[in-house]
N, C-alpha and C. Protein backbone atom coordinates (compact mmCIF):
# COMPACT_ATOMS: atom_id res chain seq x y z
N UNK A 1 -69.14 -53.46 140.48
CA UNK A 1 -68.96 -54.83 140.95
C UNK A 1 -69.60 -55.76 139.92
N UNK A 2 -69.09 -56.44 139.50
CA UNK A 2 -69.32 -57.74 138.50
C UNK A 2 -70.20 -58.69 138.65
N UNK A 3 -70.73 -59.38 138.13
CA UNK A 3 -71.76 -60.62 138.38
C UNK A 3 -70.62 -61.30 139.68
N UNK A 4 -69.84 -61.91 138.99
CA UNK A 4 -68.71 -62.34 139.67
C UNK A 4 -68.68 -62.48 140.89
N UNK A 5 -68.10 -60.80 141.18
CA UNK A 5 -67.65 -60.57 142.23
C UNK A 5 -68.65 -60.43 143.36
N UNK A 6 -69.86 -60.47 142.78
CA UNK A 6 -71.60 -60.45 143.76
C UNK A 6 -71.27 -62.02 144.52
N UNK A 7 -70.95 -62.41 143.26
CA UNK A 7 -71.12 -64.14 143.65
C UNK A 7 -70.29 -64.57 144.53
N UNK A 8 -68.74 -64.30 144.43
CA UNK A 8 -67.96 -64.67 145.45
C UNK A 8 -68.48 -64.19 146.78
N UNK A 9 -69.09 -62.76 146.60
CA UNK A 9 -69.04 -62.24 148.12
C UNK A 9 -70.37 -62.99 148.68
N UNK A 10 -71.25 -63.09 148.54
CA UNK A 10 -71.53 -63.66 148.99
C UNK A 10 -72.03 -65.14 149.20
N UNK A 11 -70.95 -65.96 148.58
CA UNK A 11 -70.33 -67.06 149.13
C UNK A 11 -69.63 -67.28 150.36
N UNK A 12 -68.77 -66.28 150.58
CA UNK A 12 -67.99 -65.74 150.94
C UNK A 12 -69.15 -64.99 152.64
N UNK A 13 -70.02 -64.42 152.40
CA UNK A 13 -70.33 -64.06 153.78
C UNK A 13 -71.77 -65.05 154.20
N UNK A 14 -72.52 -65.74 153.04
CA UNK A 14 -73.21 -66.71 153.74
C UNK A 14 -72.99 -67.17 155.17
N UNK A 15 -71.77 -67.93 155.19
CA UNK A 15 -71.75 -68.82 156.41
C UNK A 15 -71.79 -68.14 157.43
N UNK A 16 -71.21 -66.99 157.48
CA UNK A 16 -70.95 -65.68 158.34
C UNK A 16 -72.24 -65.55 159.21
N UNK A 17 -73.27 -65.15 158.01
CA UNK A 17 -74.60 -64.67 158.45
C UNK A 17 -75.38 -65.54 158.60
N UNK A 18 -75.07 -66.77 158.68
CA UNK A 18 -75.91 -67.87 159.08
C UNK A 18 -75.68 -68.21 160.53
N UNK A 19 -74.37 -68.04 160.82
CA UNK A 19 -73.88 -68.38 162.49
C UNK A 19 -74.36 -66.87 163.12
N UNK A 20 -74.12 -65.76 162.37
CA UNK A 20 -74.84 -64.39 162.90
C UNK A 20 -76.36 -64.55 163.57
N UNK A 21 -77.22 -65.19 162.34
CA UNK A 21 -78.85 -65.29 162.67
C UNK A 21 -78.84 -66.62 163.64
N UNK A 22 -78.02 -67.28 164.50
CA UNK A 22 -78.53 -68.91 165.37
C UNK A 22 -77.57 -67.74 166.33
N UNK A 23 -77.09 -66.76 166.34
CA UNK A 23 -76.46 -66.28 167.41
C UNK A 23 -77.29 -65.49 168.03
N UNK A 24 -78.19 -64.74 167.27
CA UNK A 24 -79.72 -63.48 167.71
C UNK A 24 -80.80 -64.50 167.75
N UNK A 25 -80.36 -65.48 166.92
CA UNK A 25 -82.14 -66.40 167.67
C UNK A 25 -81.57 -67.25 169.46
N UNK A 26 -80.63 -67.43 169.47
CA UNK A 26 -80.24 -67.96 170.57
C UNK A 26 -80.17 -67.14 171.61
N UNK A 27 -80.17 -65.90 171.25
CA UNK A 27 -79.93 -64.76 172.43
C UNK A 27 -81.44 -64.63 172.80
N UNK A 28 -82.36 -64.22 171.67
CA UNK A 28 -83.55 -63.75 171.65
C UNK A 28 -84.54 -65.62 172.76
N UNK A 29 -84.16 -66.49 172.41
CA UNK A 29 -84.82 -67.67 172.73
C UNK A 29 -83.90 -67.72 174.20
N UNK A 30 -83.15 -67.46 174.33
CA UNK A 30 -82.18 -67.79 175.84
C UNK A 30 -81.74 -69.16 176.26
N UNK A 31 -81.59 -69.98 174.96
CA UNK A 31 -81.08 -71.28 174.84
C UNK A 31 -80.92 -72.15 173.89
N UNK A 32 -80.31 -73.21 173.69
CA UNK A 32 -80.22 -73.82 172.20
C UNK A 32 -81.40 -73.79 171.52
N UNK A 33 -81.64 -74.49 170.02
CA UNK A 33 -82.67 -74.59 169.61
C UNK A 33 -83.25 -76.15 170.17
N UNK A 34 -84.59 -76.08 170.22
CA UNK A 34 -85.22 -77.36 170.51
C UNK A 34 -86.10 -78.20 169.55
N UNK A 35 -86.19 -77.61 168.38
CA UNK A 35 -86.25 -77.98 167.08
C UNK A 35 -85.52 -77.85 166.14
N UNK A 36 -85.20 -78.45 164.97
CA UNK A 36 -84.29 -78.50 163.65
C UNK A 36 -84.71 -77.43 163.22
N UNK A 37 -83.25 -77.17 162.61
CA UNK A 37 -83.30 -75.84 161.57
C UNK A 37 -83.77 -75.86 160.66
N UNK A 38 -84.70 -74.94 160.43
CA UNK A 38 -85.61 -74.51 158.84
C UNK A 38 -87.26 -74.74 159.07
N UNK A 39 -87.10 -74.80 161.04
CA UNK A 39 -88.73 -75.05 161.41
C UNK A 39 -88.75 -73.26 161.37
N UNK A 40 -90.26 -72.81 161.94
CA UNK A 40 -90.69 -72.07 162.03
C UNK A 40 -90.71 -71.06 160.87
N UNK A 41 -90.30 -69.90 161.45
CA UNK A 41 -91.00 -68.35 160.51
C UNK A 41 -89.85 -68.17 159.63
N UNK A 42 -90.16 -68.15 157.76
CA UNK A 42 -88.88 -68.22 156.77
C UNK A 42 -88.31 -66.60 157.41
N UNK A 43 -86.93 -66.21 157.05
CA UNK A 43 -86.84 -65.03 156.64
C UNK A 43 -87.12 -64.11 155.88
N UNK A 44 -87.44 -62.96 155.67
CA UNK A 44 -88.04 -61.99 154.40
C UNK A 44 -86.76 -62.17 153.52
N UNK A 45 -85.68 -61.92 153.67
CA UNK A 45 -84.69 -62.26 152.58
C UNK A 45 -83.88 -62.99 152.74
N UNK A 46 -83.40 -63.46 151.23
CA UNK A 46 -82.48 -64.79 151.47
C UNK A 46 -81.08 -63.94 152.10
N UNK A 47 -80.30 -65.02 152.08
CA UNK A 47 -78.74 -64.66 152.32
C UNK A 47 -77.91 -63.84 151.50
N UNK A 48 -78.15 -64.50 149.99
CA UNK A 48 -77.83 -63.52 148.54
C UNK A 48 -78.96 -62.42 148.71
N UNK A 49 -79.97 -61.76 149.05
CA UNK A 49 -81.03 -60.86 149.27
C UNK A 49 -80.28 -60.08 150.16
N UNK A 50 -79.65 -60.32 151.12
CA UNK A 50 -79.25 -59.35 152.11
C UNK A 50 -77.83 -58.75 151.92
N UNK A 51 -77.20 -59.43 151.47
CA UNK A 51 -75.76 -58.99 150.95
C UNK A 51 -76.03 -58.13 149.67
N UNK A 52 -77.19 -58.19 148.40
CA UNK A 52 -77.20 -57.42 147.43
C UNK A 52 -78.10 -56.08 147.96
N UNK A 53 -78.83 -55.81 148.74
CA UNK A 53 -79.63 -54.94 149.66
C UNK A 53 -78.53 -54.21 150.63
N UNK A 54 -77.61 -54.64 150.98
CA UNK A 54 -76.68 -53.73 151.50
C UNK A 54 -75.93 -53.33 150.48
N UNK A 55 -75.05 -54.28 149.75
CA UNK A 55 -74.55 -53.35 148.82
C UNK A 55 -75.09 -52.04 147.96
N UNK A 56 -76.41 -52.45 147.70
CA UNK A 56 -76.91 -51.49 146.90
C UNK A 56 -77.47 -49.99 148.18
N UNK A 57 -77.48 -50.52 149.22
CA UNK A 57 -77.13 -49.55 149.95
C UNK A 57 -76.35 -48.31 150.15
N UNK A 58 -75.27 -49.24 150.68
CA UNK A 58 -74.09 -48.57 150.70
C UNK A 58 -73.35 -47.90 149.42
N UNK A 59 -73.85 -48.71 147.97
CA UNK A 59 -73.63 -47.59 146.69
C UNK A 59 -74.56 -46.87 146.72
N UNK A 60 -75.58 -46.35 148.01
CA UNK A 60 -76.29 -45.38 147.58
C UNK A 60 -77.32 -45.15 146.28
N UNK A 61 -77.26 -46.06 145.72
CA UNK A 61 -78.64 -46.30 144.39
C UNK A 61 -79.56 -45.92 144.50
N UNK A 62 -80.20 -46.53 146.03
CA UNK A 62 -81.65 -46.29 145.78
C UNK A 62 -81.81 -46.06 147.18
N UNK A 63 -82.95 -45.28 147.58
CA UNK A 63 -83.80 -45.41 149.27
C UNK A 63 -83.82 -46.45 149.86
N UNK A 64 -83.98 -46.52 150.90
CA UNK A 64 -84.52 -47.45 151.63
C UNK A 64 -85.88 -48.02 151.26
N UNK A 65 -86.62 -46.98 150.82
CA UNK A 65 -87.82 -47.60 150.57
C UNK A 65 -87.91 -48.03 149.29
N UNK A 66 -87.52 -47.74 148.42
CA UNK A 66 -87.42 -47.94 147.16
C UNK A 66 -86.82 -49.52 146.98
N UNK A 67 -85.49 -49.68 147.80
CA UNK A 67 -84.85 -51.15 147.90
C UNK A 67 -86.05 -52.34 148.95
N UNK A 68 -86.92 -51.68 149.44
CA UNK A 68 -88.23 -52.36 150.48
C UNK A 68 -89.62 -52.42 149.24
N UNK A 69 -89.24 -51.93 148.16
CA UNK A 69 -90.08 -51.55 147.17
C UNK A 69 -89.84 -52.90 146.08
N UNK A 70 -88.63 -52.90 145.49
CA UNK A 70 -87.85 -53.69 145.18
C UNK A 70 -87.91 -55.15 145.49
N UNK A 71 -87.50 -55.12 146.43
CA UNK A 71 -87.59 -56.45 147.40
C UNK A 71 -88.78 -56.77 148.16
N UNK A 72 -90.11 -56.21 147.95
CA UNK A 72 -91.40 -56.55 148.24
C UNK A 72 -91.14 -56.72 149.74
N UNK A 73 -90.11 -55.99 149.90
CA UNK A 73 -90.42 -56.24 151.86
C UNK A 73 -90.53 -54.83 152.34
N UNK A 74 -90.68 -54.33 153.66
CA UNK A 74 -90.54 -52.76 154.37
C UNK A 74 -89.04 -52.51 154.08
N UNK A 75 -89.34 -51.03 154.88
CA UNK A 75 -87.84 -50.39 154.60
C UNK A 75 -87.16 -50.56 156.09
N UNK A 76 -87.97 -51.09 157.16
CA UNK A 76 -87.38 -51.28 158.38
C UNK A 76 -86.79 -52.79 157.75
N UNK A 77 -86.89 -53.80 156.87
CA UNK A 77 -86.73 -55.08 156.77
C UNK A 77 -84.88 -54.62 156.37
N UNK A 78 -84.83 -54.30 155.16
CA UNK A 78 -83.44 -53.49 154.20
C UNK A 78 -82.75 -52.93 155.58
N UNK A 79 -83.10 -52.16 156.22
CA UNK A 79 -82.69 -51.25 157.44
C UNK A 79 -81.82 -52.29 158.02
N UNK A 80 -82.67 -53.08 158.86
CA UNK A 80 -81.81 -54.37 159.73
C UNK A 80 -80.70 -55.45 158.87
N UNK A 81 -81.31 -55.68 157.51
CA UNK A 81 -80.15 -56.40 156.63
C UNK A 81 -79.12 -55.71 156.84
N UNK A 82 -78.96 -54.62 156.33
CA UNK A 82 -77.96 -53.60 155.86
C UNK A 82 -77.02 -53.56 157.10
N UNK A 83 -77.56 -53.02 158.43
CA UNK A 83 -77.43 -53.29 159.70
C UNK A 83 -76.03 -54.16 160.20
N UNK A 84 -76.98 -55.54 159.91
CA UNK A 84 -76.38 -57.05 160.25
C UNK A 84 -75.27 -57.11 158.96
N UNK A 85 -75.43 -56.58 158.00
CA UNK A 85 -73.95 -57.21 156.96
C UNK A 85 -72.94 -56.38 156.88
N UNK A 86 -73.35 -55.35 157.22
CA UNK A 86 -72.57 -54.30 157.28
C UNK A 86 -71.19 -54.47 158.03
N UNK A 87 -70.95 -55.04 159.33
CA UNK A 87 -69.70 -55.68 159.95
C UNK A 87 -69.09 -56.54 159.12
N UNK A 88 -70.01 -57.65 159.10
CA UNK A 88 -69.32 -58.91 158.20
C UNK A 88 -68.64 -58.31 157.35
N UNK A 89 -68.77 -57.41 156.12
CA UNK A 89 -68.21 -56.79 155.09
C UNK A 89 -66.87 -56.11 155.66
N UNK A 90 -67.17 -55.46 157.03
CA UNK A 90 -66.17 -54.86 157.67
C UNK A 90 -65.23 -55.47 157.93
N UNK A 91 -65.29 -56.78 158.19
CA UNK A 91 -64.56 -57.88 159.16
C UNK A 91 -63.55 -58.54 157.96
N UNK A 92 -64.34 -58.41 156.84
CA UNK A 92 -63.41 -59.35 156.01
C UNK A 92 -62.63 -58.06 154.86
N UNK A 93 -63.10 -56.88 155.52
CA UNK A 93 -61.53 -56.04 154.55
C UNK A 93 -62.50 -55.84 153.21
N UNK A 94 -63.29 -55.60 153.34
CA UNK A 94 -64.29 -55.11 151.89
C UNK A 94 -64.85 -53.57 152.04
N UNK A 95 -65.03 -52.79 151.11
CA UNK A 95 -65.17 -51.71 151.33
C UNK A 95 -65.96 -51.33 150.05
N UNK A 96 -67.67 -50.60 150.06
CA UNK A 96 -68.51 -50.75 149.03
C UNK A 96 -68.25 -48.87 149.12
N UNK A 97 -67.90 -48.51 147.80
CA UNK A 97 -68.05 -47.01 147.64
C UNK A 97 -69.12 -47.07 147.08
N UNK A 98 -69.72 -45.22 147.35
CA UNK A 98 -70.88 -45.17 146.72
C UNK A 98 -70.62 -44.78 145.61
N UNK A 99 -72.10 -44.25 144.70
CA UNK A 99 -72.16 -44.46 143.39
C UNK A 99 -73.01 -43.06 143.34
N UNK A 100 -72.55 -42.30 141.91
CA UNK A 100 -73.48 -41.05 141.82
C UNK A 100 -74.46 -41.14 141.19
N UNK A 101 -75.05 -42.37 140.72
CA UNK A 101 -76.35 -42.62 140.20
C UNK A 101 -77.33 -42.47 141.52
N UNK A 102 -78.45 -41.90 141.39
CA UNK A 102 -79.40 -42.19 142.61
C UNK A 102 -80.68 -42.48 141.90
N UNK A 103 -81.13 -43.22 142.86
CA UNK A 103 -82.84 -43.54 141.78
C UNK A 103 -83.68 -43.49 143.34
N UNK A 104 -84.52 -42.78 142.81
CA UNK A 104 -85.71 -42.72 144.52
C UNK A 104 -87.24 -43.17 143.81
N UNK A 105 -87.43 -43.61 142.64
CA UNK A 105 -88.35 -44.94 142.46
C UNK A 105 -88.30 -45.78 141.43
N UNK A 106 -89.03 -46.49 141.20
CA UNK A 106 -88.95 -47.79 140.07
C UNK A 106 -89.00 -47.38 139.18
N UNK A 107 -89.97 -45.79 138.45
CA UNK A 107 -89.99 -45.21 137.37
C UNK A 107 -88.31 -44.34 136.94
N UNK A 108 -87.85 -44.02 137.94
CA UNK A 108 -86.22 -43.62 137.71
C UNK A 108 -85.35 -44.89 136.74
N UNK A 109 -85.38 -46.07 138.00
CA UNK A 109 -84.48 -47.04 137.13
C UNK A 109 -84.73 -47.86 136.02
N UNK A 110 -85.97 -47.32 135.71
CA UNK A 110 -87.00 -48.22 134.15
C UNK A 110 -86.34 -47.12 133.51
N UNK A 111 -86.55 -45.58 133.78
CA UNK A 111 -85.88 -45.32 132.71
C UNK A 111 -84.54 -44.94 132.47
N UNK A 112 -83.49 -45.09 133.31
CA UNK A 112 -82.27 -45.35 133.16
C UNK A 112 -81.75 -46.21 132.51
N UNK A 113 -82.88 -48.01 132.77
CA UNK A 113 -82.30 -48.60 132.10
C UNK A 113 -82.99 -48.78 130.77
N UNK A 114 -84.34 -47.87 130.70
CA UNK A 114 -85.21 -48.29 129.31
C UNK A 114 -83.99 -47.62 128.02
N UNK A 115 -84.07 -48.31 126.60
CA UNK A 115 -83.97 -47.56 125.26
C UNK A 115 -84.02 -46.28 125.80
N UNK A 116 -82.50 -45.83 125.20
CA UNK A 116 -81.99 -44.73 124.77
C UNK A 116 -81.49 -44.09 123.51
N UNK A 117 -81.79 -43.47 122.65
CA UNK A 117 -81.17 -43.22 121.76
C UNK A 117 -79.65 -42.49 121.59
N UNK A 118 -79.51 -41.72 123.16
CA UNK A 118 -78.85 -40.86 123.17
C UNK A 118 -77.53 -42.00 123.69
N UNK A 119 -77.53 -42.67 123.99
CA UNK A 119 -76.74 -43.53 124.96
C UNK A 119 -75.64 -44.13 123.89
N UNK A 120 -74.89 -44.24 124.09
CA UNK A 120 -73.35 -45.13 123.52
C UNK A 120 -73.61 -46.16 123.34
N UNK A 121 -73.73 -47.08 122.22
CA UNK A 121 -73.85 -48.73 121.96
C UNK A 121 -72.82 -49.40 121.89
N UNK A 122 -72.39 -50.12 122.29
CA UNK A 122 -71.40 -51.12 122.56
C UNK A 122 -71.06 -51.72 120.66
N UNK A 123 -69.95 -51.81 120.25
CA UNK A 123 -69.79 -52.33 119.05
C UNK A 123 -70.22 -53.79 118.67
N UNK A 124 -70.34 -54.28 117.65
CA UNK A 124 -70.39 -55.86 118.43
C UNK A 124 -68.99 -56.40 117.23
């Protein structure tokens, strides 16, 4: 998936998951809000945070904890993102295959992506 195509999607499921989260705070509160939006407790991840945390999920990259590692939040935090976007993605006809790279810590993908000698260089 492309810079790009990160970007459209979630353009593309923002609004989604914004009417998603006033739909679980409204359930959880048992009535409208009685203050403006953007009072109280921030979320652990943004909107672009939760859509790139599932994807990288669902390509299977990395653990749960490793992506809670990553993203300086728990792995129950990634768990519930993944969770909650996971439909939306469903809903709009998107489908994330996985990937046979796996990395299970930060020292894996430093050196996957550190200098290689052995590795193919791009011409310029």
């Amino acid at each position: 998936m492309s810079r790009q195509q990160l970007n459209r999607l979630i353009d593309v499921l923002t609004p989604a998951m914004e009417v998603q989260r006033e739909q679980v705070l409204r359930t959880r509160r048992g009535h409208e809000r009685l203050v403006a939006p953007g009072t109280g407790a921030k979320a652990k991840l943004t909107c672009a945070d939760r859509v790139l945390v599932t994807v990288l999920h669902l390509r299977k990259l990395a653990t749960i904890n490793l992506l809670g590692q990553l993203f300086n939040t728990t792995a129950m935090t990634i768990s519930r993102a993944a969770k909650d976007v996971r439909p939306l993605l469903q809903a709009h006809g998107i489908h994330i295959p996985a990937s046979t790279a796996r990395f299970r810590t930060p020292a894996d993908i430093a050196r996957f992506l550190g200098p290689d000698k052995n590795k193919i260089k791009p011409a310029c």
